[in-house]
N, C-alpha and C. Protein backbone atom coordinates (compact mmCIF):
# COMPACT_ATOMS: atom_id res chain seq x y z
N UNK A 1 103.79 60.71 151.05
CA UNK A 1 102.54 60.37 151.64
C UNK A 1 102.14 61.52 152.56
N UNK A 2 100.93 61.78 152.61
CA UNK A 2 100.62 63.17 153.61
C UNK A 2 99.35 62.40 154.05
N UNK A 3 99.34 62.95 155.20
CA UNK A 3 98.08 62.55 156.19
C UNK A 3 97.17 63.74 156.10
N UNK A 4 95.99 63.93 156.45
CA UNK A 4 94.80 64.58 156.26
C UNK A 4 93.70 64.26 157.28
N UNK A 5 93.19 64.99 158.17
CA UNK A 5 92.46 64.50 159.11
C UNK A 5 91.28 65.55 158.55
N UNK A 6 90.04 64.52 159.12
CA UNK A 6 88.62 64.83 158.62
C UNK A 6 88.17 64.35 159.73
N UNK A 7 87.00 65.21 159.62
CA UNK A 7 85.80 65.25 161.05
C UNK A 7 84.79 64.35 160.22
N UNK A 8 84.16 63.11 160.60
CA UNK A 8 83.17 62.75 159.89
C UNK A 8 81.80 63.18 160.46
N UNK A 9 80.69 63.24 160.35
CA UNK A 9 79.43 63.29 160.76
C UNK A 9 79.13 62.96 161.99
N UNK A 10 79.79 62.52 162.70
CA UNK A 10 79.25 62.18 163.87
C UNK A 10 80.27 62.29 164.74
N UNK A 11 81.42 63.19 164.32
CA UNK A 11 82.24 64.10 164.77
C UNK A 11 83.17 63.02 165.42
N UNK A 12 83.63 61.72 165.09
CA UNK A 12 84.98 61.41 165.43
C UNK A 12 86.45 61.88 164.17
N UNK A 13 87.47 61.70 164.83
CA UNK A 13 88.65 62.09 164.23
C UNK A 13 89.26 60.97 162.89
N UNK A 14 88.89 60.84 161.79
CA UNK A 14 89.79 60.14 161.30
C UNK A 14 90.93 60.18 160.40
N UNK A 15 92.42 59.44 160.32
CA UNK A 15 93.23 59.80 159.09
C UNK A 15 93.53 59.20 158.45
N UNK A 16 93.33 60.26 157.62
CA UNK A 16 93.44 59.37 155.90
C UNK A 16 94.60 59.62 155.10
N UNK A 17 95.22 58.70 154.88
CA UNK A 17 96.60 58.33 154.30
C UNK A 17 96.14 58.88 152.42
N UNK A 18 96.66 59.84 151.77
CA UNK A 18 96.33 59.57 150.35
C UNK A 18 97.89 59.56 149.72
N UNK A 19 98.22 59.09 148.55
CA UNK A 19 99.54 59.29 147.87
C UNK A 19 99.55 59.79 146.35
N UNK A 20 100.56 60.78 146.07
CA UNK A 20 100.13 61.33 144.54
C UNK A 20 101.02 60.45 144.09
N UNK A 21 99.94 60.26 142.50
CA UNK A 21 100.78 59.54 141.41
C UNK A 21 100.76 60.34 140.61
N UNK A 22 101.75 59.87 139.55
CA UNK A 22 101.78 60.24 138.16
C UNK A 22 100.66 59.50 137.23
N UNK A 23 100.91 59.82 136.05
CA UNK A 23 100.41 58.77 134.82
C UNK A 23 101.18 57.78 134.70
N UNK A 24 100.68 56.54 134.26
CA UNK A 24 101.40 55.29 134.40
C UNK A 24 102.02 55.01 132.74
N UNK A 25 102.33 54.41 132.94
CA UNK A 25 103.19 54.29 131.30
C UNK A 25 102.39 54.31 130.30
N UNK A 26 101.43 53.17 130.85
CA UNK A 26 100.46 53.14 129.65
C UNK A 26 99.46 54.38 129.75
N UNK A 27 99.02 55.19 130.36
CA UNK A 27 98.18 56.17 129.72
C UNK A 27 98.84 57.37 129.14
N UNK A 28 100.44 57.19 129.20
CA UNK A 28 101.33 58.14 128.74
C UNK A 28 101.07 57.44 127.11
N UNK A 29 101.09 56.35 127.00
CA UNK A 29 101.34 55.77 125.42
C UNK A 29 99.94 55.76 124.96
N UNK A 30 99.19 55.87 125.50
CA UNK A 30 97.83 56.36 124.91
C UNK A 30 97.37 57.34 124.57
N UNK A 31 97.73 58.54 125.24
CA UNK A 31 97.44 60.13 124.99
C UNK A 31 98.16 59.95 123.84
N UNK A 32 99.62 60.03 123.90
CA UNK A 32 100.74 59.78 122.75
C UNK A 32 99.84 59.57 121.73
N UNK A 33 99.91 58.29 121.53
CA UNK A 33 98.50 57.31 120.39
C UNK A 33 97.61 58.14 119.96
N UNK A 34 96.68 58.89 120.82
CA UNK A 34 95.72 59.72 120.31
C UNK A 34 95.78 60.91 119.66
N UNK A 35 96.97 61.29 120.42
CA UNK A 35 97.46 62.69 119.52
C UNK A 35 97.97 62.53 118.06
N UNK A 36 98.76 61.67 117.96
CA UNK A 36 99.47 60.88 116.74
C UNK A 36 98.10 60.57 115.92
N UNK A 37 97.32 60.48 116.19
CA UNK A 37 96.46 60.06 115.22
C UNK A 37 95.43 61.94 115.09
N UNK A 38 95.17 62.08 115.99
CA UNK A 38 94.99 63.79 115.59
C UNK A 38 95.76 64.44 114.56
N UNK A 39 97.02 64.47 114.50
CA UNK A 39 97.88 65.07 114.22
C UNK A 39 97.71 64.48 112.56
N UNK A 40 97.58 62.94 112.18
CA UNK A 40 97.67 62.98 111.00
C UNK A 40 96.46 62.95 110.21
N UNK A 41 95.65 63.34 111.06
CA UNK A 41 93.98 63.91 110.34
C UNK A 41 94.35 65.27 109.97
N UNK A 42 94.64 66.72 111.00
CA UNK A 42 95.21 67.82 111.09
C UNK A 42 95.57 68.46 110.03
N UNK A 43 97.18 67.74 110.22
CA UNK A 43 98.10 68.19 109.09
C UNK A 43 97.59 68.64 107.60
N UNK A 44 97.35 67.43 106.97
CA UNK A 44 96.77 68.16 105.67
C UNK A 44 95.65 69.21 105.74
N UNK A 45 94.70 68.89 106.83
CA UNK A 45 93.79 70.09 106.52
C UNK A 45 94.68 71.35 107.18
N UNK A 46 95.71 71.43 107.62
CA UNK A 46 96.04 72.76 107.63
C UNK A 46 96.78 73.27 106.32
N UNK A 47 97.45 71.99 105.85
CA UNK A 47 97.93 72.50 104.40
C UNK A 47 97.14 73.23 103.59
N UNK A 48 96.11 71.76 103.60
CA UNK A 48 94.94 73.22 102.56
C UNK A 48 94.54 74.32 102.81
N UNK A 49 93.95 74.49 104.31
CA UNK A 49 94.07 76.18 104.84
C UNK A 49 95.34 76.86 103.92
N UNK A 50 95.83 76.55 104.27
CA UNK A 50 97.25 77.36 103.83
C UNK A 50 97.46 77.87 101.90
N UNK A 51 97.26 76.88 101.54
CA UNK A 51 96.90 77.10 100.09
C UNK A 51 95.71 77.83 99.84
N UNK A 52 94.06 77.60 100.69
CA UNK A 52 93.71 78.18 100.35
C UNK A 52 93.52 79.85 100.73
N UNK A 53 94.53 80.25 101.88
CA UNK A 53 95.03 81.36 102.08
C UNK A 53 95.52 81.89 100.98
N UNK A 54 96.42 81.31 100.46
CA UNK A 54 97.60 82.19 99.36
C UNK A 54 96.41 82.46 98.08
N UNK A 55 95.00 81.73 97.36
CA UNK A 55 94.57 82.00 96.74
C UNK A 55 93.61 83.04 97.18
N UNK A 56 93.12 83.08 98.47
CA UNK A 56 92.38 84.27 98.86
C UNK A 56 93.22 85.52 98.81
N UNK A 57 94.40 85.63 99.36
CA UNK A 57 95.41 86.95 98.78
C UNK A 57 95.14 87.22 97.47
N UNK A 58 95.68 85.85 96.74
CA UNK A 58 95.42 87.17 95.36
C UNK A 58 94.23 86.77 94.67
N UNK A 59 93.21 86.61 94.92
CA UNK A 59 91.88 87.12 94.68
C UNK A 59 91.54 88.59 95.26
N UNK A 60 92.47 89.12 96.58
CA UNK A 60 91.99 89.84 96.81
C UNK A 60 92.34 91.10 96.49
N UNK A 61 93.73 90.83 95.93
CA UNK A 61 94.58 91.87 95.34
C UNK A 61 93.87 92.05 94.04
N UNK A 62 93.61 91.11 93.32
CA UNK A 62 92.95 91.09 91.76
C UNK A 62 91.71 92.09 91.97
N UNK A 63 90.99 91.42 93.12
CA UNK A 63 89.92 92.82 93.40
C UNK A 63 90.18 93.87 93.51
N UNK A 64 91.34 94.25 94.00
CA UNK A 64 91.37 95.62 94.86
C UNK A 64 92.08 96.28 93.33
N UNK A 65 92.62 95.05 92.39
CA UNK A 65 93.22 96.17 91.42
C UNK A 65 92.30 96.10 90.35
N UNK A 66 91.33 95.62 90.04
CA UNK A 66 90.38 95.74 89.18
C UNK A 66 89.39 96.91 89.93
N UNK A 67 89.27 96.78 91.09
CA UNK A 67 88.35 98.31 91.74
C UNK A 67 89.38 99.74 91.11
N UNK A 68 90.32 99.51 91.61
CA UNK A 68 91.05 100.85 90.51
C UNK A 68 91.28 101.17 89.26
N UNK A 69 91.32 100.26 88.67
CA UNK A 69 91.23 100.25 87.48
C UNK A 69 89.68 100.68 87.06
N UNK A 70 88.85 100.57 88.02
CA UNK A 70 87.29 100.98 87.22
C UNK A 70 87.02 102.39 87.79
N UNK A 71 87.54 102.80 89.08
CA UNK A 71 87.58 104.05 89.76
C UNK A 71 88.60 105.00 89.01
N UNK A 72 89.93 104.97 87.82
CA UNK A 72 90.24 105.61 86.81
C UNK A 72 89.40 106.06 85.73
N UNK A 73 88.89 105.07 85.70
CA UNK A 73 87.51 105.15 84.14
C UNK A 73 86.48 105.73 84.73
N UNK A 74 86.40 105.91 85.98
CA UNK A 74 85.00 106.72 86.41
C UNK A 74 85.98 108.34 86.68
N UNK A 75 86.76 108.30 86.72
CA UNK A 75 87.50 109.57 86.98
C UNK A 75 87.40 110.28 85.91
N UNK A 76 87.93 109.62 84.99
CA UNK A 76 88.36 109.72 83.40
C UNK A 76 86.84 110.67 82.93
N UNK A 77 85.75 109.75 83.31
CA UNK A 77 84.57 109.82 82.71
C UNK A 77 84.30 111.18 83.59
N UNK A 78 84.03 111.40 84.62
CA UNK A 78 83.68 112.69 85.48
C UNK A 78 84.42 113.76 84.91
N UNK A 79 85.60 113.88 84.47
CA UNK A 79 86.31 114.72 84.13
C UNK A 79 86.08 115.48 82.95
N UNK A 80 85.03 114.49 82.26
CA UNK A 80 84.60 114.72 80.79
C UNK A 80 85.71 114.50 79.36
N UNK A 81 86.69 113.38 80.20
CA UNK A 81 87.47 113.87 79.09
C UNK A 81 86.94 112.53 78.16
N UNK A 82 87.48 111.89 76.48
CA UNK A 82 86.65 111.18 75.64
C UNK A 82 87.87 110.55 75.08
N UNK A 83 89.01 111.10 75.28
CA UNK A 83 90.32 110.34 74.65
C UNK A 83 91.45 110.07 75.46
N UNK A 84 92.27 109.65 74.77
CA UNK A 84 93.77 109.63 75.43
C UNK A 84 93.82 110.62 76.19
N UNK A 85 94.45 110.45 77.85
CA UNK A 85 94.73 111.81 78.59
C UNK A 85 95.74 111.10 79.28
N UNK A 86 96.72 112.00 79.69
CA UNK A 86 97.55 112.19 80.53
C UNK A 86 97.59 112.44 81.76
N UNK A 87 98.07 111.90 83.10
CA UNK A 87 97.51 112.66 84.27
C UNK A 87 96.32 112.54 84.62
N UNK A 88 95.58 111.97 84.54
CA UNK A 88 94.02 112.24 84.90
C UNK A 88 94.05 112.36 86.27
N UNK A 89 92.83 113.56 86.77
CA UNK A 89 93.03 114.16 87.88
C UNK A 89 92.42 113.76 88.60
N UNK A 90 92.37 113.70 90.15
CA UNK A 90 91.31 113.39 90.69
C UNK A 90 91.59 112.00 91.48
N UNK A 91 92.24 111.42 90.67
CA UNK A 91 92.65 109.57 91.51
C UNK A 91 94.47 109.80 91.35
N UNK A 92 94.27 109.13 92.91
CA UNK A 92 95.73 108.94 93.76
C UNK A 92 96.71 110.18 93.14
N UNK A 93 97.55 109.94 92.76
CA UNK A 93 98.66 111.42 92.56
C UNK A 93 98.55 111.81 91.61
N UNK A 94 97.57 111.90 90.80
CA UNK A 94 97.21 112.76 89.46
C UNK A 94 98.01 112.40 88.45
N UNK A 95 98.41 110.93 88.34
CA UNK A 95 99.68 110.59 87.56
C UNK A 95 99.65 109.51 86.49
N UNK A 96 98.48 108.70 86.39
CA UNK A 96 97.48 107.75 85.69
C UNK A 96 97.47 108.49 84.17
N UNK A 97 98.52 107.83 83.17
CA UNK A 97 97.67 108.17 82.01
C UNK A 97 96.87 106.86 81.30
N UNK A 98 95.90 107.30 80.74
CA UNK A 98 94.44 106.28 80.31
C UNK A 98 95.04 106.74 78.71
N UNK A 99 94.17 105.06 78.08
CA UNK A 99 93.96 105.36 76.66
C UNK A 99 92.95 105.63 76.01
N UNK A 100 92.82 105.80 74.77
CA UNK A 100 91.27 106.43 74.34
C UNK A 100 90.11 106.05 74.79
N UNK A 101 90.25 104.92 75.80
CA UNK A 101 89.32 104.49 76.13
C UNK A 101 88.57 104.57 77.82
N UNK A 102 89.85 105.29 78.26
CA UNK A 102 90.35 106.11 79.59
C UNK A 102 90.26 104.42 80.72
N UNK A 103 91.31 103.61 79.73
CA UNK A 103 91.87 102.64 80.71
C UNK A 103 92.96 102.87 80.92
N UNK A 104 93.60 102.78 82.37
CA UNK A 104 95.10 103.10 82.41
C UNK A 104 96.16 102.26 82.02
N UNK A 105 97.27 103.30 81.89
CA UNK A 105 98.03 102.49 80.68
C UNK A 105 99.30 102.51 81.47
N UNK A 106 99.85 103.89 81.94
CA UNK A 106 100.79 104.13 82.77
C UNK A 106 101.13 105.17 83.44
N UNK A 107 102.28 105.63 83.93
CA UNK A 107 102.28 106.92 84.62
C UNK A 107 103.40 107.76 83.76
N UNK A 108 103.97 107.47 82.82
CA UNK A 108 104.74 108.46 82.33
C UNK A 108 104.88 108.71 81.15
N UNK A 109 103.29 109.18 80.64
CA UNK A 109 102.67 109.68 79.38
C UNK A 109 102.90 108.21 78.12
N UNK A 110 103.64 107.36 77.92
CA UNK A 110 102.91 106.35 77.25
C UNK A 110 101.53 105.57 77.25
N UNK A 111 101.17 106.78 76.62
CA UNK A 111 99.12 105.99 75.88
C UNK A 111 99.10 105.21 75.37
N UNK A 112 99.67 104.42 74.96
CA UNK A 112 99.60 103.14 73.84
C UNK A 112 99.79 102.22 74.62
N UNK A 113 98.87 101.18 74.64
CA UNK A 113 98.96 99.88 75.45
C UNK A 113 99.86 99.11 74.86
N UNK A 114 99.98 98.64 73.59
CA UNK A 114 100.73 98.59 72.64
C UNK A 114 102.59 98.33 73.14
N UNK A 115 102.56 99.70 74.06
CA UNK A 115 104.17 99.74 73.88
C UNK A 115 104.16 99.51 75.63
N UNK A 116 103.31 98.93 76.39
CA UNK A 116 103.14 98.58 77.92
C UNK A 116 104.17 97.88 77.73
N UNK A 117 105.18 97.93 78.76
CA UNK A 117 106.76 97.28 79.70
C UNK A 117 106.43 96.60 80.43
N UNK A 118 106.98 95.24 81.39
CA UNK A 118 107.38 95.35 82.66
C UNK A 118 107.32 96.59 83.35
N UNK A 119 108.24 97.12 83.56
CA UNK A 119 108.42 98.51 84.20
C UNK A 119 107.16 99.46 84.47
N UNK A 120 106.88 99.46 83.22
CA UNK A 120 105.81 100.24 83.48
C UNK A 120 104.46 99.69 83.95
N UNK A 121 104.24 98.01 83.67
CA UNK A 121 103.33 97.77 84.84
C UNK A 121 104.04 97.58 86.20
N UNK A 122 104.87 97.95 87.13
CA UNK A 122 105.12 97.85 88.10
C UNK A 122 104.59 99.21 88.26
N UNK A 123 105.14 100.21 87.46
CA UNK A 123 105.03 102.00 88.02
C UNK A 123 103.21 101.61 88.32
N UNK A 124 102.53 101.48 87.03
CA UNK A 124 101.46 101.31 87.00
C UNK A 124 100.58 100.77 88.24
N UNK A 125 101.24 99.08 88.85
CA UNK A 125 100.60 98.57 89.96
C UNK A 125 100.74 99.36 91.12
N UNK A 126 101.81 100.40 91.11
CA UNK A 126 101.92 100.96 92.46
C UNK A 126 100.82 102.72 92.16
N UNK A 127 101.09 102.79 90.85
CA UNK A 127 100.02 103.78 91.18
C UNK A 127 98.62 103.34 91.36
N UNK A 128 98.13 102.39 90.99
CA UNK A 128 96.76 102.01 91.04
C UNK A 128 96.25 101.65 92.47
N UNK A 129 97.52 100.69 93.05
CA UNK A 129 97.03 99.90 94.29
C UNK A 129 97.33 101.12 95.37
N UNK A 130 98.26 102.19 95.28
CA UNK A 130 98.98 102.90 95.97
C UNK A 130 99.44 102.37 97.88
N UNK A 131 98.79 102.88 98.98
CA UNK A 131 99.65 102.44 99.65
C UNK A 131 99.55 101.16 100.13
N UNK A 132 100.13 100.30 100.72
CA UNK A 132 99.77 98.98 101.43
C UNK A 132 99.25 98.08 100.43
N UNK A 133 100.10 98.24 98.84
CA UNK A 133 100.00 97.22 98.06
C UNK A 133 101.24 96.23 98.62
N UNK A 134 100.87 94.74 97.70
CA UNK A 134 101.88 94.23 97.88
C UNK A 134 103.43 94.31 96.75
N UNK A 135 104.47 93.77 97.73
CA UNK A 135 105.88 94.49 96.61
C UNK A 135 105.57 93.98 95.36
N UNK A 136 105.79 94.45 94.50
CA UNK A 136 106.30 94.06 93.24
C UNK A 136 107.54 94.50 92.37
N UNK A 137 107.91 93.58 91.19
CA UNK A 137 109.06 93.87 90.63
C UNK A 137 109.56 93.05 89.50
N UNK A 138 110.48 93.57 88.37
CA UNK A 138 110.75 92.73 87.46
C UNK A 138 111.44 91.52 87.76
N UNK A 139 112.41 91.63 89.06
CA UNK A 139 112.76 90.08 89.88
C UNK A 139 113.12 90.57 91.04
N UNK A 140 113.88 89.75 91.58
CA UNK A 140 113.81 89.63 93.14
C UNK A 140 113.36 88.89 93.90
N UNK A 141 112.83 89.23 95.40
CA UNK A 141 112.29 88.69 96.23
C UNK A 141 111.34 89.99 96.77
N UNK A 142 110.24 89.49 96.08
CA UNK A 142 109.00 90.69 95.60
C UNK A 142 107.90 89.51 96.18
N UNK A 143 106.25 89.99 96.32
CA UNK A 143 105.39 89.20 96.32
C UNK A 143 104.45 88.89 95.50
N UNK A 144 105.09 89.77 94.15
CA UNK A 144 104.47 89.82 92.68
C UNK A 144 105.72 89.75 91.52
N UNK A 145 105.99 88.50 90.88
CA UNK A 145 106.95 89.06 90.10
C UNK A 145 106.22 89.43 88.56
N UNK A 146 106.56 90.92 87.85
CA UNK A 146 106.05 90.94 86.83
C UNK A 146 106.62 90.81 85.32
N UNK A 147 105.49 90.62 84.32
CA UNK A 147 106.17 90.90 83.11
C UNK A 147 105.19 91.38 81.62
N UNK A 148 105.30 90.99 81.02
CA UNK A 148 104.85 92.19 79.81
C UNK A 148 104.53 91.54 78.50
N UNK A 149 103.53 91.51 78.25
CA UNK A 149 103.51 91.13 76.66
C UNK A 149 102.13 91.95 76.52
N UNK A 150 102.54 93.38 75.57
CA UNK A 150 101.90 94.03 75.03
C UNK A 150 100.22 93.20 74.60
N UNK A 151 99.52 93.90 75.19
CA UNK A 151 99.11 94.72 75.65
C UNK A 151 98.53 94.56 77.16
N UNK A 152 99.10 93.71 77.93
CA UNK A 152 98.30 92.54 79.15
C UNK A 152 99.81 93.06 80.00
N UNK A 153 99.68 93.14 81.43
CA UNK A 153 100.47 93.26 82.85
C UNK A 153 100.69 91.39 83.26
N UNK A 154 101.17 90.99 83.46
CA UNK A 154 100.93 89.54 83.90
C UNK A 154 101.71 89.79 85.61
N UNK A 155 101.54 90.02 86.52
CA UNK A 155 101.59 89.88 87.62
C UNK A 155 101.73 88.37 88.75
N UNK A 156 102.56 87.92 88.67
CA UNK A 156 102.52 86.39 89.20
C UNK A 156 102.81 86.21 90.65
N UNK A 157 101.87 85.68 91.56
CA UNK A 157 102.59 85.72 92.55
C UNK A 157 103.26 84.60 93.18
N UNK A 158 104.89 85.10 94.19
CA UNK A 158 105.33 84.62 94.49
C UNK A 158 105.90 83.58 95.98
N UNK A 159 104.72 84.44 96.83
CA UNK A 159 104.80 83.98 98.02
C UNK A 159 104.87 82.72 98.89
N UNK A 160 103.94 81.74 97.87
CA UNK A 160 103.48 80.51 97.72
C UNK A 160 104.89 79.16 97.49
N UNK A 161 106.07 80.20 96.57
CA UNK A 161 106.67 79.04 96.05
C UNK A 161 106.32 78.50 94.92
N UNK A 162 105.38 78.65 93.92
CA UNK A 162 104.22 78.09 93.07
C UNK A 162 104.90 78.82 91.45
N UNK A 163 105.38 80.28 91.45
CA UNK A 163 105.82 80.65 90.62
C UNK A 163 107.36 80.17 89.78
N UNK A 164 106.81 80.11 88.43
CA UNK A 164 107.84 79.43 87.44
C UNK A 164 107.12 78.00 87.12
N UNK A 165 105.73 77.44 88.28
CA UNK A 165 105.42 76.20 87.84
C UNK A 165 103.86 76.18 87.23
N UNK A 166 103.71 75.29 87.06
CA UNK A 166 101.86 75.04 86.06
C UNK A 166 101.11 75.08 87.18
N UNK A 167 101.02 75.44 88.33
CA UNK A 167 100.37 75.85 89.40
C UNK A 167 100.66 77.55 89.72
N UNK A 168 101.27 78.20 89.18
CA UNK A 168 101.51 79.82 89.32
C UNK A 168 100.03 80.42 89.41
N UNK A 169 100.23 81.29 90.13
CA UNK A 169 99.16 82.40 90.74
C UNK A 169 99.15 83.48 90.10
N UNK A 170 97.89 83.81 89.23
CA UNK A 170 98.69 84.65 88.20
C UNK A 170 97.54 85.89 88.22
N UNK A 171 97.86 87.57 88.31
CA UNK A 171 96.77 88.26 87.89
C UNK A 171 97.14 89.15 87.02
N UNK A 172 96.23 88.71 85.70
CA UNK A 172 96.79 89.40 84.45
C UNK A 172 95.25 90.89 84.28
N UNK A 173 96.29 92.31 83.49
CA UNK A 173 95.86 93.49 83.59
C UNK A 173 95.88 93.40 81.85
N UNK A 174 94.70 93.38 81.46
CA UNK A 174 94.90 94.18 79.53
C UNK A 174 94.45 95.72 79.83
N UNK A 175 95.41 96.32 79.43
CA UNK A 175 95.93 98.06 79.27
C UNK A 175 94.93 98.85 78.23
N UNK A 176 94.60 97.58 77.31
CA UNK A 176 93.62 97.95 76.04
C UNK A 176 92.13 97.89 76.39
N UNK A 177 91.90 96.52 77.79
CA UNK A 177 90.34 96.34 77.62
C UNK A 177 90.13 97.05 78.98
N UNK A 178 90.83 96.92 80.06
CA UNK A 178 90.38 97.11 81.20
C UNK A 178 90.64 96.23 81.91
N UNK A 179 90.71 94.63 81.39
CA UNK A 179 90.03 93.54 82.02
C UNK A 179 91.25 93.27 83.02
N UNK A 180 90.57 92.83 84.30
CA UNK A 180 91.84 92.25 85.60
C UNK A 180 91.29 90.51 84.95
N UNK A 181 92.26 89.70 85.24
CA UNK A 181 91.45 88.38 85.47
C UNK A 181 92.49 87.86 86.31
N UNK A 182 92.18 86.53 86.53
CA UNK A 182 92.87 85.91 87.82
C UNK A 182 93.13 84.42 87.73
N UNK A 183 94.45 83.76 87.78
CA UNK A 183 94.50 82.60 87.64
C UNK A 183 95.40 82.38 88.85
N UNK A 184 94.11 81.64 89.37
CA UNK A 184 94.87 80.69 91.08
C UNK A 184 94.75 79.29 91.13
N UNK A 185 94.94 78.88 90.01
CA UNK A 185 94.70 77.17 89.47
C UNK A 185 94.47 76.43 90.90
């Protein structure tokens, strides 16, 4: 208890007794209550945030690797060249070979989409995306795992947990057309 003296208006002395409390039980079980019920509105919408995070990643990767993939073919094209080339100069380490159609295929002179690897779409994703792509790899604990069926890159990602199931995150590369596409079911 603390005392407190105040001058009132007409200037006598008076004291005033005040005492601190706490919260009483019950407005402790009420905040409680209210939050508890916040919390299970919340939750799922942060889940979905969250999911729809992991599909904005690789939408955005799909962009950024379909922008290179069209910035090769404009290279290709400036360069004047009209067929299969090797090396094409000019984009990231001069190490991009394109097929007759000056889509890239890989980095170590296989032109034929045809005979596209695993492997060589990994070499491939890292030359295209170059720095501050995300990892990739034939397995592991990568954030792309890849694989290969002539003539398409299939790129799946793994960050999510989602990969191996009918919900996989998937951005597939054809070597033959150009085309990026994107499956974030």
């Amino acid at each position: 208890m603390r005392k407190f003296t105040d001058k009132s208006a007409k200037g006598t002395v008076m004291n005033v007794q005040r005492t601190s409390r706490g919260f009483t039980l019950i407005e402790l079980v009420v905040v409680i209550a209210i939050l508890a019920i916040l919390a299970a509105f919340a939750l799922p919408r942060f889940a979905q945030l969250s999911e729809e995070a992991h599909r904005s990643s690789v939408k955005a990767i799909s962009g950024a690797l379909s922008a290179s993939v069209a910035l090769v073919k404009a290279q290709w094209v400036t360069n004047g060249l009209t067929g299969i080339a090797d090396d094409v100069q000019g984009f990231g380490n001069n190490d991009i070979d394109v097929n007759a159609d000056g889509w890239p295929v890989s980095v170590d002179g296989a032109n034929d989409p045809t005979a596209i690897t695993a492997d060589r779409c990994v070499d491939l994703w890292e030359a295209l995306l170059q720095s501050n792509a995300p990892s990739v790899a034939t397995s592991g604990d990568v954030d792309y795992l890849t694989s290969a069926t002539a003539p398409e890159c299939t790129f799946t990602y793994t960050l999510d947990g989602q990969d191996g199931t009918a919900n996989a995150k998937e951005i597939v590369y054809n070597a033959d057309t150009g085309e990026v596409s994107t499956n974030v079911n």
